[in-house]
PDB file of N, CA and C in Angstrom:
ATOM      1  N   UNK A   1     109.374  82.714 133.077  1.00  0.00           N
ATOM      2  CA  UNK A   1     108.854  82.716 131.717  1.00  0.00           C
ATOM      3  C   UNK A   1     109.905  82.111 130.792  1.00  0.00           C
ATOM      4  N   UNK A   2     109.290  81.156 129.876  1.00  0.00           N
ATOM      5  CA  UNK A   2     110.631  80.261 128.995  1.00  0.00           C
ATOM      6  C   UNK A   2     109.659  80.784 127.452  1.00  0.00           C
ATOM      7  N   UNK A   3     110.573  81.087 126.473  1.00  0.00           N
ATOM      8  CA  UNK A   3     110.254  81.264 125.167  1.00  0.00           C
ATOM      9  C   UNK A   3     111.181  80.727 124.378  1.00  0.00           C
ATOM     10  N   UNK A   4     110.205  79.579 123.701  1.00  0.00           N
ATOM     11  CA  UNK A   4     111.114  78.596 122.985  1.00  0.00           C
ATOM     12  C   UNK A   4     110.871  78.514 121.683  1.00  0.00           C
ATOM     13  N   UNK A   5     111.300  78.747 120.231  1.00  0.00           N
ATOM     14  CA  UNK A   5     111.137  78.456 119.268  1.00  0.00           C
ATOM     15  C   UNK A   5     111.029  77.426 118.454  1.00  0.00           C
ATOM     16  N   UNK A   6     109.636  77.407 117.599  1.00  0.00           N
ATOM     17  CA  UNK A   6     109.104  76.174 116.954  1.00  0.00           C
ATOM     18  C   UNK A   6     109.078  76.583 115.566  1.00  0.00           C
ATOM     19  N   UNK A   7     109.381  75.631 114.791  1.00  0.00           N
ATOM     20  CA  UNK A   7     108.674  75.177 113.534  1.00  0.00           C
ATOM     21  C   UNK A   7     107.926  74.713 113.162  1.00  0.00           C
ATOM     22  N   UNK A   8     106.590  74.885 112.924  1.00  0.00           N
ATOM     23  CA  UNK A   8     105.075  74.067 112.441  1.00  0.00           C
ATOM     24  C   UNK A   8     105.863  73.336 111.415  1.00  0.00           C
ATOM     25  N   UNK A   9     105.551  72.060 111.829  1.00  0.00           N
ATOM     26  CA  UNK A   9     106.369  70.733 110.863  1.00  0.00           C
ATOM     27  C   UNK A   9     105.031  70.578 109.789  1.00  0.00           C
ATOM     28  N   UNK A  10     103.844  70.722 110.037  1.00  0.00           N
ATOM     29  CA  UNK A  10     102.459  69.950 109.444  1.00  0.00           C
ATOM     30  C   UNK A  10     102.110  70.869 107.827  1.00  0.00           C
ATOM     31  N   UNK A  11     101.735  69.334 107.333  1.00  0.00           N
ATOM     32  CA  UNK A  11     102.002  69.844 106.311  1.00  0.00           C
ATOM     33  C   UNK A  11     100.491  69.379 105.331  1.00  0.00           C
ATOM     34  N   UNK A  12      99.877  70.010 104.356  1.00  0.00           N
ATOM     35  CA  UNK A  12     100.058  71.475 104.285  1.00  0.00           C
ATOM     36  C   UNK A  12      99.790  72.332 105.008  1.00  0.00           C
ATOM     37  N   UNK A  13      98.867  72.248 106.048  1.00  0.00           N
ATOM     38  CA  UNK A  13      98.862  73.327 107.074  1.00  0.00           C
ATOM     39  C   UNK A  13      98.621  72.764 107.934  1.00  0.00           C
ATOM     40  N   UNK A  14      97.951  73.486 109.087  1.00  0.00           N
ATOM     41  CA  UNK A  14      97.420  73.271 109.979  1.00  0.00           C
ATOM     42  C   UNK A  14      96.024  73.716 110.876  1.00  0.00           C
ATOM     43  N   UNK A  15      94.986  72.653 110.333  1.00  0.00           N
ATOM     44  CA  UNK A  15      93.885  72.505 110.791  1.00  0.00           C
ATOM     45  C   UNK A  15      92.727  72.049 111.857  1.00  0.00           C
ATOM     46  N   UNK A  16      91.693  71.849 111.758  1.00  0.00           N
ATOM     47  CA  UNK A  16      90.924  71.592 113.252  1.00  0.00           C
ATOM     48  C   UNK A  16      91.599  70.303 113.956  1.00  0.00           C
ATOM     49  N   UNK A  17      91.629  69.586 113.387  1.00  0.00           N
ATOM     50  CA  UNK A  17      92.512  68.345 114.221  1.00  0.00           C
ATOM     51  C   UNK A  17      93.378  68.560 114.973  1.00  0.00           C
ATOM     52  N   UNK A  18      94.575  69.078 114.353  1.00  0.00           N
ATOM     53  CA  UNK A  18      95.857  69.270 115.062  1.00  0.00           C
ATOM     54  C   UNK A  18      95.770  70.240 116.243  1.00  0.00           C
ATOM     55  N   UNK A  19      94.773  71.439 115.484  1.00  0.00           N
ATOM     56  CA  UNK A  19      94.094  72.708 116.840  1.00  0.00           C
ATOM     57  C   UNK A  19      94.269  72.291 117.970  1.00  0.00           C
ATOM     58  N   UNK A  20      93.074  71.196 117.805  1.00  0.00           N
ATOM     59  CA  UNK A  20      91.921  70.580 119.206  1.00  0.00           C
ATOM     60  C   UNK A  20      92.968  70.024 119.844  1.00  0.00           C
ATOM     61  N   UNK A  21      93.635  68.897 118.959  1.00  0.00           N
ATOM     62  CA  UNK A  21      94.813  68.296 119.902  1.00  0.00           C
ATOM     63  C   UNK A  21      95.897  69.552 120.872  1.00  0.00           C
ATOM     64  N   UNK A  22      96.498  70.536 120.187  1.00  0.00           N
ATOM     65  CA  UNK A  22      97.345  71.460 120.385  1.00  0.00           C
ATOM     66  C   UNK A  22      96.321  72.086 121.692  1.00  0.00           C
ATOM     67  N   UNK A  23      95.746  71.997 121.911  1.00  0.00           N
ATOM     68  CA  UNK A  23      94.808  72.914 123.408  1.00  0.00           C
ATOM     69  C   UNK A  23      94.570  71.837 123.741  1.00  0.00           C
ATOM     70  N   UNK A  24      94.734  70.656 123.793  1.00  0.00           N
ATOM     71  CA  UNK A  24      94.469  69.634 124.483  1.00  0.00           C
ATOM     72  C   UNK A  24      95.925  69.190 125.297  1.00  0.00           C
ATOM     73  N   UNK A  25      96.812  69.272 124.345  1.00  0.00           N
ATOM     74  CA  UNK A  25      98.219  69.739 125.317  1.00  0.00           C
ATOM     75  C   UNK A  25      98.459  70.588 126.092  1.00  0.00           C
ATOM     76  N   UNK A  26      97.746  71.842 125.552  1.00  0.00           N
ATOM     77  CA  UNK A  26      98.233  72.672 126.257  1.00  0.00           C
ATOM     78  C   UNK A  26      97.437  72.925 127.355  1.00  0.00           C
ATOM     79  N   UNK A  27      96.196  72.596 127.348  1.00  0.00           N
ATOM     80  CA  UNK A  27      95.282  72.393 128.600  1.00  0.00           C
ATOM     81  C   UNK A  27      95.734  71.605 129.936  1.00  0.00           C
ATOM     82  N   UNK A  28      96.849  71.283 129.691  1.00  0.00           N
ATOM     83  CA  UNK A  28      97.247  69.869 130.390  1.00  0.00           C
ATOM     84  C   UNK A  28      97.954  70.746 131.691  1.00  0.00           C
ATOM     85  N   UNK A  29      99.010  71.491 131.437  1.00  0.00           N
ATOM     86  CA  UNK A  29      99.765  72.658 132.274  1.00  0.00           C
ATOM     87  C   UNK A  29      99.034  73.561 133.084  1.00  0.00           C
ATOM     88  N   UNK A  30      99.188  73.705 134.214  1.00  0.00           N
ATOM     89  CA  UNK A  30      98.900  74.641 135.323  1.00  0.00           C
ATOM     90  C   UNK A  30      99.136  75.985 134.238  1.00  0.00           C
ATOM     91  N   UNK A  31     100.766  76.176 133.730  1.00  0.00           N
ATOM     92  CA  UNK A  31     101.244  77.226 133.203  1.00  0.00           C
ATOM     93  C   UNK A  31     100.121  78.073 132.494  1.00  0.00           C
ATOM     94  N   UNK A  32     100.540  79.453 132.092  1.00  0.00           N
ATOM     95  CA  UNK A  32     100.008  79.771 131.130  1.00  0.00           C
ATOM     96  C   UNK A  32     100.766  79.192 129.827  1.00  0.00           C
ATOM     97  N   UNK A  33     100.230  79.075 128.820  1.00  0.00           N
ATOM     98  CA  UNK A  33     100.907  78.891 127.516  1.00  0.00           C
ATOM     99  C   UNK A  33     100.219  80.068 126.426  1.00  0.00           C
ATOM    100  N   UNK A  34     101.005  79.923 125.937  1.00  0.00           N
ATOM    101  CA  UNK A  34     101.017  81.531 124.162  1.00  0.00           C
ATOM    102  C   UNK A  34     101.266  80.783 122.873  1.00  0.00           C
ATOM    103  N   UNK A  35     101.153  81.328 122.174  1.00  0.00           N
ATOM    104  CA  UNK A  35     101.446  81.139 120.448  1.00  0.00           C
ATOM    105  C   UNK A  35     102.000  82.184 119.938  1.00  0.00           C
ATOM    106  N   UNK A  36     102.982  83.233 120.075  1.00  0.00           N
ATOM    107  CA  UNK A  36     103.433  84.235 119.167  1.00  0.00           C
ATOM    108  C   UNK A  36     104.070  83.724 117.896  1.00  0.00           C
ATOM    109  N   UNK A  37     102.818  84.662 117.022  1.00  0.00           N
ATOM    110  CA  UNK A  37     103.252  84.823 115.752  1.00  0.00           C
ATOM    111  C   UNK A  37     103.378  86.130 115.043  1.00  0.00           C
ATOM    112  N   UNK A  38     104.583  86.110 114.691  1.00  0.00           N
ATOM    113  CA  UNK A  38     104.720  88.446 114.436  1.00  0.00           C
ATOM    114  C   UNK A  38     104.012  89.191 115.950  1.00  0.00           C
ATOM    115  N   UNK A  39     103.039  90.060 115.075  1.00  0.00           N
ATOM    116  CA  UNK A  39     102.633  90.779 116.467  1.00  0.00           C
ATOM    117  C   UNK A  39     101.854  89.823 117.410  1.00  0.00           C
ATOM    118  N   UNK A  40     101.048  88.986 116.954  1.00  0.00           N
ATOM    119  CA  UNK A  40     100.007  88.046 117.711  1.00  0.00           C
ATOM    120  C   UNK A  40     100.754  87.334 118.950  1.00  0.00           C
ATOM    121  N   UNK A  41      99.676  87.885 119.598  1.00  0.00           N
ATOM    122  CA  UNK A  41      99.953  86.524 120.924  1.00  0.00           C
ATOM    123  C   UNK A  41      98.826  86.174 121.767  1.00  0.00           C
ATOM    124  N   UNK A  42      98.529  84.579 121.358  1.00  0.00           N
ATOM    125  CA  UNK A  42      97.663  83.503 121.261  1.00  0.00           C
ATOM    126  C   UNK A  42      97.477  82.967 122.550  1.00  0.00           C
ATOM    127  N   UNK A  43      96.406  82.548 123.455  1.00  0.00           N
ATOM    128  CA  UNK A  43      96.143  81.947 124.543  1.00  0.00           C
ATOM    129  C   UNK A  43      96.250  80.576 123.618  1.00  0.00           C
ATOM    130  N   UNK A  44      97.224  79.752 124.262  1.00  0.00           N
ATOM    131  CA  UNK A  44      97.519  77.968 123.028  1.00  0.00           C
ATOM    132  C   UNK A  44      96.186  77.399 124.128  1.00  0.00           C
ATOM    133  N   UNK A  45      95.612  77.603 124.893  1.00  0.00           N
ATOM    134  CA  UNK A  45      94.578  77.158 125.583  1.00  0.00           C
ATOM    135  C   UNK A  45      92.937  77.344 124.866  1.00  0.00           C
ATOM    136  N   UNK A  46      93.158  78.047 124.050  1.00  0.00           N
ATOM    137  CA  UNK A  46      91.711  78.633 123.389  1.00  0.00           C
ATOM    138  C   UNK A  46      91.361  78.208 121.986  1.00  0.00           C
ATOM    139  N   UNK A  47      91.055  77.240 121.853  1.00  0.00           N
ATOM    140  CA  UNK A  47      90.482  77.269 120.208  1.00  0.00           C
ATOM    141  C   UNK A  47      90.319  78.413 119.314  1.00  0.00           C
ATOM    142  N   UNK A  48      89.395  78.432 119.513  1.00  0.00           N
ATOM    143  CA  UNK A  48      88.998  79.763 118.686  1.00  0.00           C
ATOM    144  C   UNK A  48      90.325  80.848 118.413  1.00  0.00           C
ATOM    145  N   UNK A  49      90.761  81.103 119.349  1.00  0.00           N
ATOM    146  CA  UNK A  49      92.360  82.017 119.274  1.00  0.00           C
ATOM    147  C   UNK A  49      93.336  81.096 118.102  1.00  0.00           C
ATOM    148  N   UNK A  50      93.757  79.832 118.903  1.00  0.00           N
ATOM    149  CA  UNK A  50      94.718  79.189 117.673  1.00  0.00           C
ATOM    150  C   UNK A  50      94.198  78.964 116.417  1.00  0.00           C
ATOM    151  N   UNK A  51      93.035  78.915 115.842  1.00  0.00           N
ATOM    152  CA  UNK A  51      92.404  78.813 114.973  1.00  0.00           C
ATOM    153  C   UNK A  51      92.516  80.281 114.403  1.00  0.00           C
ATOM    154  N   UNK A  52      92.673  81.433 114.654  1.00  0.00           N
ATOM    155  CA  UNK A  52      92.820  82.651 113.850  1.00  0.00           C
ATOM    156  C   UNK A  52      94.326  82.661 113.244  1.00  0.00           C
ATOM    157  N   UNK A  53      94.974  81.899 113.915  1.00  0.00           N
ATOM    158  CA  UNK A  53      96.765  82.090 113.703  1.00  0.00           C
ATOM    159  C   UNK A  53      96.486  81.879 112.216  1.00  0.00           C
ATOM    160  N   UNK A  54      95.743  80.567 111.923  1.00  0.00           N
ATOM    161  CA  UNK A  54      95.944  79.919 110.340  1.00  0.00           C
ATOM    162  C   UNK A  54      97.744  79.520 110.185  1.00  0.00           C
ATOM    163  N   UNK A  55      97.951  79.114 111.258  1.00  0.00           N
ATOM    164  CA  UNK A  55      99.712  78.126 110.891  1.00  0.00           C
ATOM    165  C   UNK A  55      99.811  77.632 109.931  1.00  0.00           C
ATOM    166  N   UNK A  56     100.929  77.367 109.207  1.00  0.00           N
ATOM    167  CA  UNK A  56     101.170  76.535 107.749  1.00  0.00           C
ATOM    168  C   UNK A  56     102.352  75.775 108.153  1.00  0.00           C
ATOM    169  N   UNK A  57     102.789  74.802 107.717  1.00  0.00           N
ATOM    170  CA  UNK A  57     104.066  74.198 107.525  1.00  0.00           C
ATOM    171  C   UNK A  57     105.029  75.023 107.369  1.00  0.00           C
ATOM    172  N   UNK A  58     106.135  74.654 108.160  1.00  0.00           N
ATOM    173  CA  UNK A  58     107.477  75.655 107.549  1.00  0.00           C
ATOM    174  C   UNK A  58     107.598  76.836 108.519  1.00  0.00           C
ATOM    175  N   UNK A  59     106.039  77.486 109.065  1.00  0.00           N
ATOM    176  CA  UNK A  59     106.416  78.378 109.914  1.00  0.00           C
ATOM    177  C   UNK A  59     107.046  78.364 111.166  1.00  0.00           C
ATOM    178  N   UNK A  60     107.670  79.589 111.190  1.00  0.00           N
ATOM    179  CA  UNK A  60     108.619  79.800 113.027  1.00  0.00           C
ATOM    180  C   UNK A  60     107.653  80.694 113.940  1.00  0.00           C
ATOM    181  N   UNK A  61     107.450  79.757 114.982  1.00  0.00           N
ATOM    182  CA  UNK A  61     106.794  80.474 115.859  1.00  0.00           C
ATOM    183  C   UNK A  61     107.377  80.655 117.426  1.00  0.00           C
ATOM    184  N   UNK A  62     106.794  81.087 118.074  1.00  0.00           N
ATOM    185  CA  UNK A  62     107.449  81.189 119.549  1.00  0.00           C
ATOM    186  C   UNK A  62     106.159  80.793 120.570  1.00  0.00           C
ATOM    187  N   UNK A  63     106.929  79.829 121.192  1.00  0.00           N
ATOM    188  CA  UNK A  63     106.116  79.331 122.321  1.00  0.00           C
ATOM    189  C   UNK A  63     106.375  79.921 123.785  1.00  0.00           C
ATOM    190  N   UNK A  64     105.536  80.459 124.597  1.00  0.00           N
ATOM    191  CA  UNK A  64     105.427  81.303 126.164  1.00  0.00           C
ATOM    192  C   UNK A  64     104.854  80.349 126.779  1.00  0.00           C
ATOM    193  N   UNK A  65     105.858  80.061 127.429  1.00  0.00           N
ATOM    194  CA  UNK A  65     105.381  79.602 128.774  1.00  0.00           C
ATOM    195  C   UNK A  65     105.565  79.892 130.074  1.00  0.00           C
ATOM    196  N   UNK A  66     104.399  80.036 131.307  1.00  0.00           N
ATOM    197  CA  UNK A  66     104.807  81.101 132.076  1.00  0.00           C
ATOM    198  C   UNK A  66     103.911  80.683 133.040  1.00  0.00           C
ATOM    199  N   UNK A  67     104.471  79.537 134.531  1.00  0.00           N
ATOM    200  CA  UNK A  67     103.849  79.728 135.409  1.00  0.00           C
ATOM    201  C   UNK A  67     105.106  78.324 136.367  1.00  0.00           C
ATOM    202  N   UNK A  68     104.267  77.342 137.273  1.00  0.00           N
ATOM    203  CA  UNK A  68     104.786  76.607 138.034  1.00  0.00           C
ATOM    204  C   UNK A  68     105.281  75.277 137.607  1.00  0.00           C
ATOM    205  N   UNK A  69     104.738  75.111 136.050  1.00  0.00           N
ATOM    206  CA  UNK A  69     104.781  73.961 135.309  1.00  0.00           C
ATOM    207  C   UNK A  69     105.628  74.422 134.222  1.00  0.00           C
ATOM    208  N   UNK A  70     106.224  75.964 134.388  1.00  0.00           N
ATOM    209  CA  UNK A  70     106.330  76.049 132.711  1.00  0.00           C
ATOM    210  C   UNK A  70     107.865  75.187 131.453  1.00  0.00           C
ATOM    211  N   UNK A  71     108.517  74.715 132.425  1.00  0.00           N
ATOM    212  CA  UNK A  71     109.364  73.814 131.821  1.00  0.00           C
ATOM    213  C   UNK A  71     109.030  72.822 131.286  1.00  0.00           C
ATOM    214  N   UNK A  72     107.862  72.250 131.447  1.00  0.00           N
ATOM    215  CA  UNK A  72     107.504  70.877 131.370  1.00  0.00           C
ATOM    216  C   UNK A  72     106.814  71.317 129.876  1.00  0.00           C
ATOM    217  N   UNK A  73     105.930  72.429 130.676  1.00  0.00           N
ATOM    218  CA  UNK A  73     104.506  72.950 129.420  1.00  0.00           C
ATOM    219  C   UNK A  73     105.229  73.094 128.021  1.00  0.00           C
ATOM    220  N   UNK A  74     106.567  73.780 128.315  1.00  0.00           N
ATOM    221  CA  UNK A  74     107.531  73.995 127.059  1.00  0.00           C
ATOM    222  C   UNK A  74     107.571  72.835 126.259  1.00  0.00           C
ATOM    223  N   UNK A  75     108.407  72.245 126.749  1.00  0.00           N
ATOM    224  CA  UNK A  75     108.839  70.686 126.673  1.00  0.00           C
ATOM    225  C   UNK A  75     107.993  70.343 125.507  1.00  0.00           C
ATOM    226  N   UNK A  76     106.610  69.542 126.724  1.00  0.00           N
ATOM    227  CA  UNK A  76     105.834  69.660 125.659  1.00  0.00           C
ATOM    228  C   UNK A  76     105.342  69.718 124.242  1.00  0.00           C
ATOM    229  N   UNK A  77     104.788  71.080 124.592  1.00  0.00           N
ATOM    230  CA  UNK A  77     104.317  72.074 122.994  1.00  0.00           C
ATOM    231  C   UNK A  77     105.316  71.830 122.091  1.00  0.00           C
ATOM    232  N   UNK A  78     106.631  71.831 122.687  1.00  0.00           N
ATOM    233  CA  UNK A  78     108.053  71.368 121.944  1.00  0.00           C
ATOM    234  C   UNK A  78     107.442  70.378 121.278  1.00  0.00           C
ATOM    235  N   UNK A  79     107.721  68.868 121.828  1.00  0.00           N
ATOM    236  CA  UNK A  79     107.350  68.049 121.142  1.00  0.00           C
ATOM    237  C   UNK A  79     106.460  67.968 120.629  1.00  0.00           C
ATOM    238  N   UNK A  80     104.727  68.429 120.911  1.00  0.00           N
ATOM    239  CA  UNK A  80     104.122  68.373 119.861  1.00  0.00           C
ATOM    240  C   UNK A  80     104.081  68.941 118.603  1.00  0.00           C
ATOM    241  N   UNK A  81     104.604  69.915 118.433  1.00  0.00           N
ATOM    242  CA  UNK A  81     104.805  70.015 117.292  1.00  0.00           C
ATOM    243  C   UNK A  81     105.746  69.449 116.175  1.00  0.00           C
ATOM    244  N   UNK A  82     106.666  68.606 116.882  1.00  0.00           N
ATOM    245  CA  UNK A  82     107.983  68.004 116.581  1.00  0.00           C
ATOM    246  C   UNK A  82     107.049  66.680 115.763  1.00  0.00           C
ATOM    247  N   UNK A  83     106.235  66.210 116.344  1.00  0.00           N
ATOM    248  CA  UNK A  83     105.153  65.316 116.274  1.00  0.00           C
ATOM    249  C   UNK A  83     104.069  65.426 115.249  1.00  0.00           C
ATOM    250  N   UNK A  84     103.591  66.464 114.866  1.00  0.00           N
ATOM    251  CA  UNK A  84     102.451  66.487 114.286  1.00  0.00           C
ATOM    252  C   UNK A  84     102.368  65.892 112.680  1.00  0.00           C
TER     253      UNK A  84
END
């Protein structure tokens, strides 16, 4: 299991676009992948789930990743958000 910390770069927030894309990354990994935010923790595979977060710019979040891919899956989610 790797837990890596992000900053939602997108600005002003973050909406259906970026979502769909963000589970479209993360769909990509064997791994499991997460979204913890405070208490929440997000299947990054599920629409509907990342879509309750309501992310904004500026926020710190923590990314889980947790299976046979999960270095890569990190990686990743890393960069996409580095990206958005």
């Amino acid at each position: 299991m790797i837990k890596t910390s992000v900053v939602v770069k997108a600005n002003p927030g973050f909406d259906g676009r970026p979502i769909a894309l963000l589970v479209q990354e993360a769909s990509q990994y064997a791994s499991k992948v997460y979204i913890q935010v405070a208490e929440k923790n997000i299947n990054a595979k599920s629409i509907m789930g990342m879509m309750s977060l309501n992310l904004i710019g500026g926020e710190e979040i923590t990314v889980v990743t947790d299976g046979e891919d999960e270095q890569k899956a990190a990686e990743g989610i890393k960069t996409f958000f580095a990206n958005v």
